[in-house]
C-alpha atoms as a PDB file:
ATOM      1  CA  UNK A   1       0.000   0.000   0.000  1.00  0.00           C
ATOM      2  CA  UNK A   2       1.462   3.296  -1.032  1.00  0.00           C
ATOM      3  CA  UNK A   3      -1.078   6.480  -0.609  1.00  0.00           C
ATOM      4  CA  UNK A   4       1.850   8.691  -0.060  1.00  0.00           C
ATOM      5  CA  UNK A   5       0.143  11.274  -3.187  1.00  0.00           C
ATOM      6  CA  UNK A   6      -3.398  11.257  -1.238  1.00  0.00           C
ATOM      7  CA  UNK A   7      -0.785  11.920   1.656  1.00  0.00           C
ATOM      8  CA  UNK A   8       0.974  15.274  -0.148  1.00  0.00           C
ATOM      9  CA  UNK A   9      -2.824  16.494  -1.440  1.00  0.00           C
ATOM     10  CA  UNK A  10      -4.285  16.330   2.226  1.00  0.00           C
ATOM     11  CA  UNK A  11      -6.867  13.588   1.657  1.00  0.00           C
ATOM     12  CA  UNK A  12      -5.688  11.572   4.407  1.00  0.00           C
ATOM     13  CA  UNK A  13      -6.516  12.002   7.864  1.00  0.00           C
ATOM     14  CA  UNK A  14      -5.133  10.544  11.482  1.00  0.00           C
ATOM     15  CA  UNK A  15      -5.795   7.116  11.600  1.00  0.00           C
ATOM     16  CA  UNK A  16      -5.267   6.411   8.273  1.00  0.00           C
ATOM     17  CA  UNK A  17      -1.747   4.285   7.130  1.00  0.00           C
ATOM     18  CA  UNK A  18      -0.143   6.750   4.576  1.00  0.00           C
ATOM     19  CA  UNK A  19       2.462   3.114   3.622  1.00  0.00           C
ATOM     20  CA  UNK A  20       2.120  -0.946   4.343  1.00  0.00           C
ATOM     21  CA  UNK A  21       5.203  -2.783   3.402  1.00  0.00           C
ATOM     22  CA  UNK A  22       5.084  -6.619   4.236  1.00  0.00           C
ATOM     23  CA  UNK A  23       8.746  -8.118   3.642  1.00  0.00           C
ATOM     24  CA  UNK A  24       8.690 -12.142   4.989  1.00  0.00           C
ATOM     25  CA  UNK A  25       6.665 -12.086   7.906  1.00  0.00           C
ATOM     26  CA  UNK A  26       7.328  -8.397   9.222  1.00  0.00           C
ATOM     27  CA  UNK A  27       4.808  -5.455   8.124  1.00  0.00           C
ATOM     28  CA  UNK A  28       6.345  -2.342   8.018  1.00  0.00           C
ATOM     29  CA  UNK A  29       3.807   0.922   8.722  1.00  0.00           C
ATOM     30  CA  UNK A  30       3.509   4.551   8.502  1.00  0.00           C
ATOM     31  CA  UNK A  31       0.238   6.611   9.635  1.00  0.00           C
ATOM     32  CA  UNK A  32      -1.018   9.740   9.499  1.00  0.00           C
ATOM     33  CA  UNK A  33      -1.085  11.450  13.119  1.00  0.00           C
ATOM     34  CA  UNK A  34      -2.055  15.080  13.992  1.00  0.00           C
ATOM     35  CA  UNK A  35       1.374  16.065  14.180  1.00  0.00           C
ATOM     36  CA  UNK A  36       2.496  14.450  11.084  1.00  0.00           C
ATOM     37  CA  UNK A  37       3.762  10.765   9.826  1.00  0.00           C
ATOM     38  CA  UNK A  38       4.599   8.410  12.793  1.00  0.00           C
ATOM     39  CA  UNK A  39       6.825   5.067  11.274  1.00  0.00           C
ATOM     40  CA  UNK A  40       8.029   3.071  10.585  1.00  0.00           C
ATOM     41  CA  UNK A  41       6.363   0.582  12.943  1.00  0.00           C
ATOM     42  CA  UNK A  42       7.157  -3.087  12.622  1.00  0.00           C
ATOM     43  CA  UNK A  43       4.910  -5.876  13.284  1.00  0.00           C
ATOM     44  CA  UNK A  44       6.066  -9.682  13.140  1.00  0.00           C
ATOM     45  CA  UNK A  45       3.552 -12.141  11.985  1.00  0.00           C
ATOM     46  CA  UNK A  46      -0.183 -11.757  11.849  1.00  0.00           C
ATOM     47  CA  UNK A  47      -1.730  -8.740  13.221  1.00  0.00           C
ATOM     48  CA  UNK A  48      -4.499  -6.110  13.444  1.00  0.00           C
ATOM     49  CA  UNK A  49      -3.748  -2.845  11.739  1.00  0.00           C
ATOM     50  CA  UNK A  50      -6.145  -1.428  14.007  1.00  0.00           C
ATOM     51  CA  UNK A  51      -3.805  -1.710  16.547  1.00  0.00           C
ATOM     52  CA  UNK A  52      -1.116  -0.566  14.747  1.00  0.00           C
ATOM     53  CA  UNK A  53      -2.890   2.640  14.068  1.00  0.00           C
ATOM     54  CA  UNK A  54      -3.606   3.290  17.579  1.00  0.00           C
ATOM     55  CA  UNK A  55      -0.604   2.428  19.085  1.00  0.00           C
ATOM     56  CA  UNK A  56       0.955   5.331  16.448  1.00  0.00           C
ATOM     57  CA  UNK A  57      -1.691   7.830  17.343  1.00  0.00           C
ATOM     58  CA  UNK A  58      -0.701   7.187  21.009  1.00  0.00           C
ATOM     59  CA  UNK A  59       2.929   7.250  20.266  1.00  0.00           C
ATOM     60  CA  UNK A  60       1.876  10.533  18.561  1.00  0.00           C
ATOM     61  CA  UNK A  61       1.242  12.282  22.239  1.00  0.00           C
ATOM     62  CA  UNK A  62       4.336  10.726  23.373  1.00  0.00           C
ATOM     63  CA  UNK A  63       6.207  13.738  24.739  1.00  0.00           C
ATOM     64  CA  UNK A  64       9.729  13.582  22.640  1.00  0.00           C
ATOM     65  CA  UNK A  65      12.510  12.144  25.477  1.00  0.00           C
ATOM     66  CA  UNK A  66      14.609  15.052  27.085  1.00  0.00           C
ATOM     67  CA  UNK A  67      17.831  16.021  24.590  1.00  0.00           C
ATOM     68  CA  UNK A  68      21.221  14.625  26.227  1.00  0.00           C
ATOM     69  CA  UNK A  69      23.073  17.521  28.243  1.00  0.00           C
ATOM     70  CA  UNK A  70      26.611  18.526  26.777  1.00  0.00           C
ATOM     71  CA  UNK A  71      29.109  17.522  28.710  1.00  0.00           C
ATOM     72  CA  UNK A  72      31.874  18.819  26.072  1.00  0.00           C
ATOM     73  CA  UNK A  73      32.739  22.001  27.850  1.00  0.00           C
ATOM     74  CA  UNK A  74      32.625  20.253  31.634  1.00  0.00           C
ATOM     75  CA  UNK A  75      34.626  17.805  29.663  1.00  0.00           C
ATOM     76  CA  UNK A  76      37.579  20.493  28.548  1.00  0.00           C
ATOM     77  CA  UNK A  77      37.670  22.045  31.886  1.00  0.00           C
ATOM     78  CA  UNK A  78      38.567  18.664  33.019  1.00  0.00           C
ATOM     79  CA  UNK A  79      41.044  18.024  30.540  1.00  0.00           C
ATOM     80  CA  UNK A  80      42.505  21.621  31.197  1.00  0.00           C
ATOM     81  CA  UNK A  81      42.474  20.673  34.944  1.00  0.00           C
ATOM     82  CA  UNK A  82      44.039  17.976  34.431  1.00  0.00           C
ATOM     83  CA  UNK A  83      46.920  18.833  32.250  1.00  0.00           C
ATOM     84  CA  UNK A  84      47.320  22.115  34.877  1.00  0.00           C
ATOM     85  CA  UNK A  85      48.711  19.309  37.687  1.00  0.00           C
ATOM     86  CA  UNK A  86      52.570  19.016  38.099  1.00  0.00           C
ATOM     87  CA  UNK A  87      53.672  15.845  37.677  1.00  0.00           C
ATOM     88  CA  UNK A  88      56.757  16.646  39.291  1.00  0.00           C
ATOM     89  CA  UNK A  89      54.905  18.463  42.355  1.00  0.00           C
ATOM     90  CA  UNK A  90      55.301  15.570  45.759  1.00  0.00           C
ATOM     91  CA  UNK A  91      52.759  13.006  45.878  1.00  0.00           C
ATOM     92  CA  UNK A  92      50.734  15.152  48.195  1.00  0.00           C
ATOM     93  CA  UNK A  93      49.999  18.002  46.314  1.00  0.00           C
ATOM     94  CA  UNK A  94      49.643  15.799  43.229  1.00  0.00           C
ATOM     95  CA  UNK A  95      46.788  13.544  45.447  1.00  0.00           C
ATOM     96  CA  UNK A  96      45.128  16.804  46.318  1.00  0.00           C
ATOM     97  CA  UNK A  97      44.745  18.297  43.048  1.00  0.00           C
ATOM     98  CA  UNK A  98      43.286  14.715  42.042  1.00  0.00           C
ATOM     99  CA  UNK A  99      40.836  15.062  44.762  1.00  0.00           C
ATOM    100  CA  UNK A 100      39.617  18.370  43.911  1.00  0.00           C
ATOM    101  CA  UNK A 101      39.019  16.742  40.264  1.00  0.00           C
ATOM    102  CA  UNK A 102      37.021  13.786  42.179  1.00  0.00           C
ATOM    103  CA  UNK A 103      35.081  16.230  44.101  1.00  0.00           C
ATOM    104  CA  UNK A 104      33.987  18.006  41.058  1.00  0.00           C
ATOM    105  CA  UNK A 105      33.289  14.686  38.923  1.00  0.00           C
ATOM    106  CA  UNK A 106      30.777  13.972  41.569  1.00  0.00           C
ATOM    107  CA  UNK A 107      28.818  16.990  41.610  1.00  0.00           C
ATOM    108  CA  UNK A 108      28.475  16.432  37.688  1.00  0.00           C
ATOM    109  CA  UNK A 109      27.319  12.985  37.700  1.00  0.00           C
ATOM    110  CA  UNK A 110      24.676  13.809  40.488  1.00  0.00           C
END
């Protein structure tokens, strides 16, 4: 199934499957959802396209997951942290300055 140019002229509607691709025993689907084209969704075997279609309309109000936070700068500052230490400072001051770096990481990760 392939209604991709009722699609583009705004005949379709949410609810309806825009594409229906079947390859061995997995159906591959895309439907029309308020905010746009949910898919591909894969079914194995036999199946109702009913409940494809509403498991895409409800994946449709799915809030989108949170973006990943950058960690490239906290990252540098490390790296510039790091590469600040002495390595021919005594042990002490060497273990300190480690620490501090410790401390920090652990504020980050909570």
């Amino acid at each position: 199934m392939n209604r991709w140019p009722e699609y583009e002229k705004g005949k379709l509607s949410p609810g309806d499957i825009v594409q229906q691709d079947t390859i061995r025993e997995e159906t591959l689907y895309w439907v029309v959802a308020e905010s746009g084209i949910v898919g591909p969704i894969s079914r194995m075997g036999k199946h109702d396209p009913a409940e494809v279609v509403e498991s895409a309309l409800a994946l449709s109000k799915t809030p989108p997951p949170e973006p990943e936070p950058d960690y490239r700068a906290k990252y540098e500052t490390l790296q510039a942290d790091i590469k600040a230490i002495d390595p021919k400072a005594t042990k002490a001051v060497i273990m300190a300055a480690l620490s501090k770096l410790t401390a920090v990481d652990a504020k980050v990760v909570r």
